[in-house]
C-alpha atoms as a PDB file:
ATOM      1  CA  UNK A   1     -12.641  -2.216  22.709  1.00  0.00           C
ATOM      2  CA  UNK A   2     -15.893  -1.663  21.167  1.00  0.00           C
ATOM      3  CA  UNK A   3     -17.399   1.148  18.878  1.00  0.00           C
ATOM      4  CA  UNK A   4     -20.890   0.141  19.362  1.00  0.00           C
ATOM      5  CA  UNK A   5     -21.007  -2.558  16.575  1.00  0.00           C
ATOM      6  CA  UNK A   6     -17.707  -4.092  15.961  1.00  0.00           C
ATOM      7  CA  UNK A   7     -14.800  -5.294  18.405  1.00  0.00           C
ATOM      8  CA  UNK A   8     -11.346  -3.427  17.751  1.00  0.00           C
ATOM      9  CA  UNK A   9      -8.181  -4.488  18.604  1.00  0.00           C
ATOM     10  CA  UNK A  10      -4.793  -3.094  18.295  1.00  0.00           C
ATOM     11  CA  UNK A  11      -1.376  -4.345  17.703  1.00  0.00           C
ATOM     12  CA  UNK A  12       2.276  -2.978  16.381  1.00  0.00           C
ATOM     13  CA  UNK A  13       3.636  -3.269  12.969  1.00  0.00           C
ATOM     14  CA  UNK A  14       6.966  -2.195  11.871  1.00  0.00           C
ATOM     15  CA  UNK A  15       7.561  -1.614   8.014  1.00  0.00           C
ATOM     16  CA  UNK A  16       9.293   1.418   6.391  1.00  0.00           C
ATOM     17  CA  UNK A  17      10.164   2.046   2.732  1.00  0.00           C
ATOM     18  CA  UNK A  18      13.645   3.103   0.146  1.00  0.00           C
ATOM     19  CA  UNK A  19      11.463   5.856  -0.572  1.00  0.00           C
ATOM     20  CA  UNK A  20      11.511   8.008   2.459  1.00  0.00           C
ATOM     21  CA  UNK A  21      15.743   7.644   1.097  1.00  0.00           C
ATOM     22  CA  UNK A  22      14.585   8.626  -2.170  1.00  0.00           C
ATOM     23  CA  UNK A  23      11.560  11.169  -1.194  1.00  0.00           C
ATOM     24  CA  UNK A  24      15.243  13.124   0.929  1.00  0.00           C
ATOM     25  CA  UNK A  25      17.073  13.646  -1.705  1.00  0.00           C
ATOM     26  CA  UNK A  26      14.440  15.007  -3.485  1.00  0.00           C
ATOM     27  CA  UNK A  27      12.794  13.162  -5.749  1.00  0.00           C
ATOM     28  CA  UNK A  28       8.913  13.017  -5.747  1.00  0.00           C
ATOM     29  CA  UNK A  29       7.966   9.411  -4.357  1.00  0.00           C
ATOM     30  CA  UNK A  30       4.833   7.608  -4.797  1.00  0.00           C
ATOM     31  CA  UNK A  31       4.366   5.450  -1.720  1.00  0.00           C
ATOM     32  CA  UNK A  32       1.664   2.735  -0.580  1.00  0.00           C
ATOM     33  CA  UNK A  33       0.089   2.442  -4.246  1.00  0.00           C
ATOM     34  CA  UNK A  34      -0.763  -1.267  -3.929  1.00  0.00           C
ATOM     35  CA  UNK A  35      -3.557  -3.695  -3.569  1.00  0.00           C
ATOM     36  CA  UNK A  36      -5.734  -3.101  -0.583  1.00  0.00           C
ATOM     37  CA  UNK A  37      -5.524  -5.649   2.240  1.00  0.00           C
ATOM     38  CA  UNK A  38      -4.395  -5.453   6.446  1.00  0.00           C
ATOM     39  CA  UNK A  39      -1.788  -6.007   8.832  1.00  0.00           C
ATOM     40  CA  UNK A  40       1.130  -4.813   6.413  1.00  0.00           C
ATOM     41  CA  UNK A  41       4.649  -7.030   7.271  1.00  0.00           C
ATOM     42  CA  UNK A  42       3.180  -9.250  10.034  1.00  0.00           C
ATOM     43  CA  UNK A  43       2.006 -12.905   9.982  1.00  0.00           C
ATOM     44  CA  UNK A  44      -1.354 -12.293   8.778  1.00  0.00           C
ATOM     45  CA  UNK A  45      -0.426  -9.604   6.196  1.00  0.00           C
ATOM     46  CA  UNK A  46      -3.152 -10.337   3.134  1.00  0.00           C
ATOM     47  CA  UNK A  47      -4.230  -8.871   0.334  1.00  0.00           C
ATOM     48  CA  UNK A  48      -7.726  -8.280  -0.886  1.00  0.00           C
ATOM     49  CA  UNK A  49      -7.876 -10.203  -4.500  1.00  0.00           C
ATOM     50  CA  UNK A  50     -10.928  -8.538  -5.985  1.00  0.00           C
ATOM     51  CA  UNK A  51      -8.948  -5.485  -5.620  1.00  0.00           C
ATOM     52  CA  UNK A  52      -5.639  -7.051  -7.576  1.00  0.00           C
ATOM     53  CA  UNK A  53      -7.245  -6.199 -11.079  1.00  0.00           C
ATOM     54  CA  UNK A  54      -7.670  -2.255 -10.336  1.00  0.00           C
ATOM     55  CA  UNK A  55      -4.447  -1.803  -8.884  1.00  0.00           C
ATOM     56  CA  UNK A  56      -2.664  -3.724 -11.828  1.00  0.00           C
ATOM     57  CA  UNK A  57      -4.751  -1.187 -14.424  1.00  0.00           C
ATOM     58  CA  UNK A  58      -3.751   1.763 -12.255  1.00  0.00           C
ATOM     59  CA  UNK A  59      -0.173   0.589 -12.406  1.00  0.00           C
ATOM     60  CA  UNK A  60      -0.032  -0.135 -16.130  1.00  0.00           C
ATOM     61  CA  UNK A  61      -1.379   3.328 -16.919  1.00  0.00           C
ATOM     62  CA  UNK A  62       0.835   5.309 -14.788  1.00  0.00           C
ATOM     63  CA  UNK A  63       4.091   3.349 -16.443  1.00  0.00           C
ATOM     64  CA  UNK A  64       2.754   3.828 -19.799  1.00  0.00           C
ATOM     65  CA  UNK A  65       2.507   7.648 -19.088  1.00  0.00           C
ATOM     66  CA  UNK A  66       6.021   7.404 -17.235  1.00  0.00           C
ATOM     67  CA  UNK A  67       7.483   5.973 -20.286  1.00  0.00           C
ATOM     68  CA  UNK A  68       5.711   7.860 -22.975  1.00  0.00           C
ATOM     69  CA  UNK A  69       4.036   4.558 -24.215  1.00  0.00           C
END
């Protein structure tokens, strides 16, 4: 399949998380806050490095506000 400039394709992935457990009982749940990158739980799952440094910052904040650092 096309959209005019670049070839799609499609495939299945499977991949679930604790927190939908967590997120039912009622506790607010933060869920997919990672590093950018494609084909989540598969064989050519990656992650986009240049995007490591900003997720690491994000994650450091949001702990230290958590925690009352």
């Amino acid at each position: 399949m096309t959209d005019g400039e670049n070839i799609l394709s499609f495939c299945a992935i499977t991949g679930g998380s604790d927190g939908n457990f967590i997120a039912a009982a009622g506790t607010p749940v933060v869920d997919g806050m990672g590093p950018q990158g494609g084909y989540a739980h598969s064989l050519d799952e990656y992650m986009q490095l240049d995007t490591f440094k900003a997720w690491v910052t994000t994650l450091a904040w949001s702990l230290i506000g958590v925690c009352g650092g």
